[in-house]
C-alpha atoms as a PDB file:
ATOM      1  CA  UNK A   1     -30.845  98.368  27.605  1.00  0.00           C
ATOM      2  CA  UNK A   2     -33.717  97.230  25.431  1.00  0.00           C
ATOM      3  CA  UNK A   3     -36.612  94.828  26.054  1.00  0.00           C
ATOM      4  CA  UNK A   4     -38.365  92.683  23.898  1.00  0.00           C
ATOM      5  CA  UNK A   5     -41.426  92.670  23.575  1.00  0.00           C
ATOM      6  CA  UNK A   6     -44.025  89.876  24.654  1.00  0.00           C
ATOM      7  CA  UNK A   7     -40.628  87.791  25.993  1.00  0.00           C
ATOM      8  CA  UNK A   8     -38.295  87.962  28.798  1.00  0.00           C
ATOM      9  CA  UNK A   9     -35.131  89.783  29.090  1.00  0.00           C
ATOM     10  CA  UNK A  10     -32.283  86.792  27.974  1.00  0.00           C
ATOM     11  CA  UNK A  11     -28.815  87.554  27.246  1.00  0.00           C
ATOM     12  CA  UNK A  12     -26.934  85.526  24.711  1.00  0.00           C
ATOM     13  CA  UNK A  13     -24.851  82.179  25.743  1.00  0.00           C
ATOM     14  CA  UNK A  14     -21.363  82.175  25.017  1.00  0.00           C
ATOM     15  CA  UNK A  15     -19.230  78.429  25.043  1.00  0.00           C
ATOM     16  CA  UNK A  16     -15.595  78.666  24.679  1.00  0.00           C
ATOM     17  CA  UNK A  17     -14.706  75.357  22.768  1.00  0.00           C
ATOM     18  CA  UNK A  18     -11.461  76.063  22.399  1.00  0.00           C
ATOM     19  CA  UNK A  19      -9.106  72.985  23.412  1.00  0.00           C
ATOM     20  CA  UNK A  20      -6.166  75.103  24.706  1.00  0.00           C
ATOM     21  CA  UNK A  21      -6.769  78.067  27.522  1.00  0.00           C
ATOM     22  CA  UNK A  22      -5.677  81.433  25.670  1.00  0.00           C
ATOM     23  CA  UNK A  23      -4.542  82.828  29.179  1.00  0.00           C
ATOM     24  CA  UNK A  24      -2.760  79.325  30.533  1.00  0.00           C
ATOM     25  CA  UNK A  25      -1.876  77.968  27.078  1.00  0.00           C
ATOM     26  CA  UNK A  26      -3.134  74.557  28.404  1.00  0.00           C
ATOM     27  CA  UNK A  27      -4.834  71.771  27.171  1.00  0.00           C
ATOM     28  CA  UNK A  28      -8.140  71.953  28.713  1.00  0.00           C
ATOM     29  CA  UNK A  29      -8.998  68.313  30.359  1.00  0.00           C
ATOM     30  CA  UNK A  30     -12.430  68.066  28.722  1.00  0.00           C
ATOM     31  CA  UNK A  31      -9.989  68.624  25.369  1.00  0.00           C
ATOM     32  CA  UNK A  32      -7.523  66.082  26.563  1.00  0.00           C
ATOM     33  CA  UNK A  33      -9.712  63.619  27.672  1.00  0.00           C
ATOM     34  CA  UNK A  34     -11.454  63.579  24.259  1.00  0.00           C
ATOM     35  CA  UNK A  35      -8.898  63.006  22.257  1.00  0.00           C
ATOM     36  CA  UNK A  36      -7.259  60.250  24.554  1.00  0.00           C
ATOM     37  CA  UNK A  37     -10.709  58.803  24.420  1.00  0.00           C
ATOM     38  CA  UNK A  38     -10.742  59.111  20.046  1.00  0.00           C
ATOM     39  CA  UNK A  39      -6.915  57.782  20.092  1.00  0.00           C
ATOM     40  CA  UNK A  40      -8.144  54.921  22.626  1.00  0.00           C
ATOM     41  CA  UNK A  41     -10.785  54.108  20.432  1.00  0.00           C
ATOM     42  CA  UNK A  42      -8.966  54.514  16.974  1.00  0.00           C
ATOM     43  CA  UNK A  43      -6.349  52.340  18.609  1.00  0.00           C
ATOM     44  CA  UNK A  44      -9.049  49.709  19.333  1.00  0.00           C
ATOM     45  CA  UNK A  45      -9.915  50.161  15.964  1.00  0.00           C
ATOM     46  CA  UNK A  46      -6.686  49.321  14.530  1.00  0.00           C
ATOM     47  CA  UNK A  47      -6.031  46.525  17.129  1.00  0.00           C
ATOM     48  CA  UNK A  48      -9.435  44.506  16.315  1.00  0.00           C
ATOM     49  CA  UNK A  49      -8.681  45.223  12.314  1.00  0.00           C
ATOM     50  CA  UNK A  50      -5.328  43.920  12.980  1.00  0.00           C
ATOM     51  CA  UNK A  51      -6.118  40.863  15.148  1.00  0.00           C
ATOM     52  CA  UNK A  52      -8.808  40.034  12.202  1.00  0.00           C
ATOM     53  CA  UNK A  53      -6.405  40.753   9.263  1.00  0.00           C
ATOM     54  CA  UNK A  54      -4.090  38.089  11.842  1.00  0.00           C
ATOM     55  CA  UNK A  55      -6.490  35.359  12.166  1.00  0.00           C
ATOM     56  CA  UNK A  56      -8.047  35.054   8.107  1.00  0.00           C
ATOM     57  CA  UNK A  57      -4.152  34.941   7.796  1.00  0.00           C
ATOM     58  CA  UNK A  58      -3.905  32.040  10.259  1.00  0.00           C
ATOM     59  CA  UNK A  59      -6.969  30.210   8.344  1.00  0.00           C
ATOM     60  CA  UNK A  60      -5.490  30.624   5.274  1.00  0.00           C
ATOM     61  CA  UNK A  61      -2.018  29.323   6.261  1.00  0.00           C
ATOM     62  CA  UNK A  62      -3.798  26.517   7.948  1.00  0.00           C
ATOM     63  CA  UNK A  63      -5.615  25.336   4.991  1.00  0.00           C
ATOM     64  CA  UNK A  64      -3.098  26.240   2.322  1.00  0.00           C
ATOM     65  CA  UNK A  65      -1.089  23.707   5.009  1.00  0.00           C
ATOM     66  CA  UNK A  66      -3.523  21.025   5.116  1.00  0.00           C
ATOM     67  CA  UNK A  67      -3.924  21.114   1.081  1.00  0.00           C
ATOM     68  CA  UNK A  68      -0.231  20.586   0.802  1.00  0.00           C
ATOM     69  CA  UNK A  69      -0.138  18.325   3.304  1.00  0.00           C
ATOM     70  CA  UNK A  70      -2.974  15.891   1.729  1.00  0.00           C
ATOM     71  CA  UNK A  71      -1.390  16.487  -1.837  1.00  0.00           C
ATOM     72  CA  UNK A  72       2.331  15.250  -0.169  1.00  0.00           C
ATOM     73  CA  UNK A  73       0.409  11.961   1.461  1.00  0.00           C
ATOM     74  CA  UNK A  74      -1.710  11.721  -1.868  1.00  0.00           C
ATOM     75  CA  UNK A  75       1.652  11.429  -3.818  1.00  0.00           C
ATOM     76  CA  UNK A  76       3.722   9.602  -1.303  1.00  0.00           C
ATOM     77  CA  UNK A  77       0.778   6.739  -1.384  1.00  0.00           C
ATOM     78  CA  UNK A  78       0.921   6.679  -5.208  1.00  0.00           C
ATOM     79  CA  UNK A  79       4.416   6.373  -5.331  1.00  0.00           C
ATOM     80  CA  UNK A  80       4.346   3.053  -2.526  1.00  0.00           C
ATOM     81  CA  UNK A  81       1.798   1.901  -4.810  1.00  0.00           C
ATOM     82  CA  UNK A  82       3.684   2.244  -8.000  1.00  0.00           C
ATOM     83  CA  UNK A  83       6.894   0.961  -6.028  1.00  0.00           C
ATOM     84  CA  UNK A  84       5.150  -1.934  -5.051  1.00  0.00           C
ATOM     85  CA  UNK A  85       3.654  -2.738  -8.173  1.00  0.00           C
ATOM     86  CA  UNK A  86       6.949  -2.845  -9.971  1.00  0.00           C
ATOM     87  CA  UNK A  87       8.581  -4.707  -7.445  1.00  0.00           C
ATOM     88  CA  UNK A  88       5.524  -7.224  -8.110  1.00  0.00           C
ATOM     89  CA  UNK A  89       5.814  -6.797 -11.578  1.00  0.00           C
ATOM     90  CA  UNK A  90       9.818  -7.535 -11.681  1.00  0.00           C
ATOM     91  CA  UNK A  91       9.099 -10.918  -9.603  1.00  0.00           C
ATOM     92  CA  UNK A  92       6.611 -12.249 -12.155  1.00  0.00           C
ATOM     93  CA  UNK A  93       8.919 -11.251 -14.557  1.00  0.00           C
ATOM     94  CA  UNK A  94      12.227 -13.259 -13.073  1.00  0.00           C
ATOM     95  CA  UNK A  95      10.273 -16.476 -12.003  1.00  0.00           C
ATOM     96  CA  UNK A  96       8.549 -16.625 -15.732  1.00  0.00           C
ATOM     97  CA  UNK A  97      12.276 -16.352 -17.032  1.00  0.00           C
ATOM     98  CA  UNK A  98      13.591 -18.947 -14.395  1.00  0.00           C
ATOM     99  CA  UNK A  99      10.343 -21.360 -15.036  1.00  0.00           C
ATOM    100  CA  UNK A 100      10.641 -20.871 -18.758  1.00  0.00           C
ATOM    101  CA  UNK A 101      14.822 -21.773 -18.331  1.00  0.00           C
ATOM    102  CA  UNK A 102      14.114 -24.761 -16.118  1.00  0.00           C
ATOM    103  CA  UNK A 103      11.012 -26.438 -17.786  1.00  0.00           C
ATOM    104  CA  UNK A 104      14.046 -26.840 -20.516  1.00  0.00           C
ATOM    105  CA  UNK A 105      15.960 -28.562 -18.714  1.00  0.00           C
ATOM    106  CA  UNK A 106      13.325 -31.180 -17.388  1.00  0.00           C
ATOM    107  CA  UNK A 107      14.098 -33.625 -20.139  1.00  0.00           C
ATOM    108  CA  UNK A 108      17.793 -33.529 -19.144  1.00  0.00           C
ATOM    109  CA  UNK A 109      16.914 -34.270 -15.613  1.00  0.00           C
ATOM    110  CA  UNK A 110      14.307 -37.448 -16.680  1.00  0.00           C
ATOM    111  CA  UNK A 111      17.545 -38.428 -18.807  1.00  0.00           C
ATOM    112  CA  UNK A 112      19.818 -37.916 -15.326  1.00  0.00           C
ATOM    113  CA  UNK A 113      17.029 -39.837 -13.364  1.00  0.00           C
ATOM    114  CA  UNK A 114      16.710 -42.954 -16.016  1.00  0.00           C
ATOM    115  CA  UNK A 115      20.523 -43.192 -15.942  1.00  0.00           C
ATOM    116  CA  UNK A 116      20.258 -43.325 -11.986  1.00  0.00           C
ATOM    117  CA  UNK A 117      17.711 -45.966 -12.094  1.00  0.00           C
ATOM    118  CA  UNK A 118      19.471 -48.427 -14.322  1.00  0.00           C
ATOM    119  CA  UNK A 119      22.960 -47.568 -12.660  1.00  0.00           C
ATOM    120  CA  UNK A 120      24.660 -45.963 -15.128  1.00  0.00           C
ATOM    121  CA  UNK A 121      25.682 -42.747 -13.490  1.00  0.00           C
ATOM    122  CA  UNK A 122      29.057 -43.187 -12.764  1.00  0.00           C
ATOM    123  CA  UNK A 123      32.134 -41.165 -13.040  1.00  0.00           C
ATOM    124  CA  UNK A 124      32.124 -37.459 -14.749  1.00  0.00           C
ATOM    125  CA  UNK A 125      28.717 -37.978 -15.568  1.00  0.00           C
ATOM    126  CA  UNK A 126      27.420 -37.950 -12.113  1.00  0.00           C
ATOM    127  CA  UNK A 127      29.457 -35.207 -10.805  1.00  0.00           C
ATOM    128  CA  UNK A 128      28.255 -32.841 -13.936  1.00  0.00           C
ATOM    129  CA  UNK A 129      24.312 -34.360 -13.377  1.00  0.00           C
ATOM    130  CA  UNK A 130      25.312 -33.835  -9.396  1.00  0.00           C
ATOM    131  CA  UNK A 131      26.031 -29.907 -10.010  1.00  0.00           C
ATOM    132  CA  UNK A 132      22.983 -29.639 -12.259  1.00  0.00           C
ATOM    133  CA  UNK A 133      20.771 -30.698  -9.778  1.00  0.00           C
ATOM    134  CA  UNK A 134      22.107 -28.876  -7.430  1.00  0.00           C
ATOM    135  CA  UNK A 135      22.174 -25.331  -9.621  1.00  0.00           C
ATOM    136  CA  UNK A 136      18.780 -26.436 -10.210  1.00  0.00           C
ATOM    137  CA  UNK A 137      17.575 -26.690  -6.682  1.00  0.00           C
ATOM    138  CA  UNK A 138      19.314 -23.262  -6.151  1.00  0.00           C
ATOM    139  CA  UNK A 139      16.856 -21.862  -8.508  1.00  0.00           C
ATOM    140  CA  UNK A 140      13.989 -23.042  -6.364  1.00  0.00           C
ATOM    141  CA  UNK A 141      13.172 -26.235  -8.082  1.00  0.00           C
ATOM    142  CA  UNK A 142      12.245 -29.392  -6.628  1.00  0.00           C
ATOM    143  CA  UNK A 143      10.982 -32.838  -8.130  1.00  0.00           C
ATOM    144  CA  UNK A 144       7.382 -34.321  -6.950  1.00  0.00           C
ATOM    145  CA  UNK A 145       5.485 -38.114  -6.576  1.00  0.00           C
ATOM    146  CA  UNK A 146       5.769 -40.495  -4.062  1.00  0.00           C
ATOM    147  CA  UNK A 147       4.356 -43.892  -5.013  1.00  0.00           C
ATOM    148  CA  UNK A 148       2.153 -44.731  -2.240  1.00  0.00           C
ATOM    149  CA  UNK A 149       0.438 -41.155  -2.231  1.00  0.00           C
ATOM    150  CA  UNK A 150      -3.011 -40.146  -2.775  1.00  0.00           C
ATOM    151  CA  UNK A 151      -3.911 -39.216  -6.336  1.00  0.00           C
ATOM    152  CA  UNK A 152      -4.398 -35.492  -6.715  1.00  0.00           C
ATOM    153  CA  UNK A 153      -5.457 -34.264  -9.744  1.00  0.00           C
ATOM    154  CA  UNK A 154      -4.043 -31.016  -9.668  1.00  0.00           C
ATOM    155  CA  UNK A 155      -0.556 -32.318  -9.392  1.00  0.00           C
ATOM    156  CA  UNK A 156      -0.633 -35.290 -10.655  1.00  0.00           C
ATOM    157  CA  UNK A 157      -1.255 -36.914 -14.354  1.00  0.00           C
ATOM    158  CA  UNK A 158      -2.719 -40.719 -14.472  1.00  0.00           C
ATOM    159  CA  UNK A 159      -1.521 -42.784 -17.265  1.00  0.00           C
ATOM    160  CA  UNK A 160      -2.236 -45.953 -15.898  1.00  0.00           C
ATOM    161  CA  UNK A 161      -5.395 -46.987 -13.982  1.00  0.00           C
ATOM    162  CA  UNK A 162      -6.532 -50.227 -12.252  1.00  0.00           C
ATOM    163  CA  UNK A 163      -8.043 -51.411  -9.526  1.00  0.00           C
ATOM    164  CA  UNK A 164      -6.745 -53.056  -6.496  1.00  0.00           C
ATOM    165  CA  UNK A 165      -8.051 -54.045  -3.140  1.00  0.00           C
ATOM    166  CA  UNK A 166      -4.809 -52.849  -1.490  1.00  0.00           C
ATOM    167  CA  UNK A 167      -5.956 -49.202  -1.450  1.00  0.00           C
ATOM    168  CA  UNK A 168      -8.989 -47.680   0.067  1.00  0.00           C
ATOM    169  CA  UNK A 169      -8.800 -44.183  -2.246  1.00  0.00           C
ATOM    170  CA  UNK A 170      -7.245 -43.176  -5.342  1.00  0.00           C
ATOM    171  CA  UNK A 171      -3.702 -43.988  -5.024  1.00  0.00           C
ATOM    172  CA  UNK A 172      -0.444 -43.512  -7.408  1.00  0.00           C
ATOM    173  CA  UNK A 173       0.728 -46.773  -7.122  1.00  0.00           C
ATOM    174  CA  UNK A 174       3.816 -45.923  -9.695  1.00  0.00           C
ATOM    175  CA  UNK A 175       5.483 -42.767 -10.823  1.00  0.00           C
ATOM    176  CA  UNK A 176       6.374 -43.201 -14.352  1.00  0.00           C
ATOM    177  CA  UNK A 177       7.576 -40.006 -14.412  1.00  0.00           C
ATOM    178  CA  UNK A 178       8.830 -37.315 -11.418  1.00  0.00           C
ATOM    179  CA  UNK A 179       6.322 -33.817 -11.412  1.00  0.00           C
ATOM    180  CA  UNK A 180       8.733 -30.423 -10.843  1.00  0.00           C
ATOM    181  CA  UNK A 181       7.401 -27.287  -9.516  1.00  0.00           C
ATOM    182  CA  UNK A 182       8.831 -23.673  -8.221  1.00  0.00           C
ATOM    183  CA  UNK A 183       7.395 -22.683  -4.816  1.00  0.00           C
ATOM    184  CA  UNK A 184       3.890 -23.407  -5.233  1.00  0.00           C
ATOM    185  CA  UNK A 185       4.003 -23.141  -9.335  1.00  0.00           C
ATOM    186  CA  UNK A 186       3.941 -27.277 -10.651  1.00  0.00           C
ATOM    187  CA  UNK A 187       6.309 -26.838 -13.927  1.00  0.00           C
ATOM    188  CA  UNK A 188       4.784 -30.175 -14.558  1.00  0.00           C
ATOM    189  CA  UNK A 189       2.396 -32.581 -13.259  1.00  0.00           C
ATOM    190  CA  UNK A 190       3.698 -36.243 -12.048  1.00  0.00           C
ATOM    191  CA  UNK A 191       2.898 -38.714 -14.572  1.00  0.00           C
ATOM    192  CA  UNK A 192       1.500 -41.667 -12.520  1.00  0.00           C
ATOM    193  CA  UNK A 193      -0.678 -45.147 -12.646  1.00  0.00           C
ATOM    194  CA  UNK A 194      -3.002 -45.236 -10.289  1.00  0.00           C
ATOM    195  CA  UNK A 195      -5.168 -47.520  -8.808  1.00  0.00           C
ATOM    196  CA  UNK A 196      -8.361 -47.707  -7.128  1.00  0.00           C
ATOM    197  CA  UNK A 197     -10.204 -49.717  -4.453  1.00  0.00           C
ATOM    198  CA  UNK A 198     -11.890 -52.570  -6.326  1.00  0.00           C
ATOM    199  CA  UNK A 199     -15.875 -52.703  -6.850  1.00  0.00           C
ATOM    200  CA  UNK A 200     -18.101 -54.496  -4.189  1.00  0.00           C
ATOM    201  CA  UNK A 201     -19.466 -57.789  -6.081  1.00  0.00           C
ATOM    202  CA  UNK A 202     -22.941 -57.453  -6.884  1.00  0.00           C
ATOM    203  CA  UNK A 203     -25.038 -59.590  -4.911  1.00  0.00           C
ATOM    204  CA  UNK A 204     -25.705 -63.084  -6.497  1.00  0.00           C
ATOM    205  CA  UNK A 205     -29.839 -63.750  -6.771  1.00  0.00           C
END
């Protein structure tokens, strides 16, 4: 046995680090327990990866979703629009054509109406001027002017004017000629006199 000098007698330490005991053929718990505790933590690992990789899936999905979802109502709105619009369009379009086909026939009617008036609608003639009007009034039109009604310029036409003390306003005292109109549209205006309240005298000095 030697001795060194200037230091102590020491004799070299020896670890066995071997996971498995050579005599037992074991796993040694120390061995065991660290690599449960690496496959505890790799599965960790691979859990939180996964339940990332899981939700930045979810947010994706969820905002490829709500793209989709504002393109579909985007498109859907256009398309009510566009519906709408066309059905809008297709109404102007059939009461021009029905306004444009009935203002034509407005002289026929004052002809019907004359013929009335003096009593000479009689026979065929008034059933055929009987279905016209009716076919007429199918179609939405309807005649206009009361004598005895206040003058309104935006439906009515004066062709006559006076004055008279039996009215207190502007007043169509005749219709010289019925006004026709669709709904709210006037085809024409009804050609009137009218007549309005008479001037106070000036005072005599």
């Amino acid at each position: 046995m030697s001795t060194r000098e200037n230091g102590s007698e020491e004799e070299p330490v020896i670890r066995d680090n071997r996971k498995i005991d050579p005599e037992t053929g074991q796993v040694r718990e120390a061995a065991s327990a660290e690599a449960t505790g690496q496959s505890d933590k790799e599965q960790a690992d691979r859990s939180s990866s996964s339940s990332l990789a899981s939700d930045l899936a979810s947010i994706e999905l969820a905002t490829q979703l709500a793209e989709r979802t504002a393109d579909l109502q985007r498109l859907q709105a256009e398309y009510s629009n566009y519906r709408k619009r066309v059905e809008r369009d297709r109404a102007v379009v059939k009461e021009q054509a029905v306004a444009g086909a009935l203002t034509e026939l407005l002289p026929v009617l004052d002809d019907i109406g004359r013929a009335r008036d003096h009593g000479e609608l009689t026979g065929g003639f008034a059933k055929v001027s009987e279905s016209l009007e009716a076919a007429t009034g199918k179609l939405g039109l309807s005649a206009f002017g009361t004598k005895g009604e206040p003058f309104d310029p935006m439906v009515h036409e004066a062709l006559m004017h006076s004055y008279s003390p039996d009215v207190t306003e502007p007043t169509c005292v005749e219709i010289l000629q019925p006004g026709y109109r669709i709904g709210e549209r006037v085809l024409r205006p009804a050609r009137v006199a009218v007549a309005e309240p008479e001037e106070p005298a000036a005072d005599d000095n």
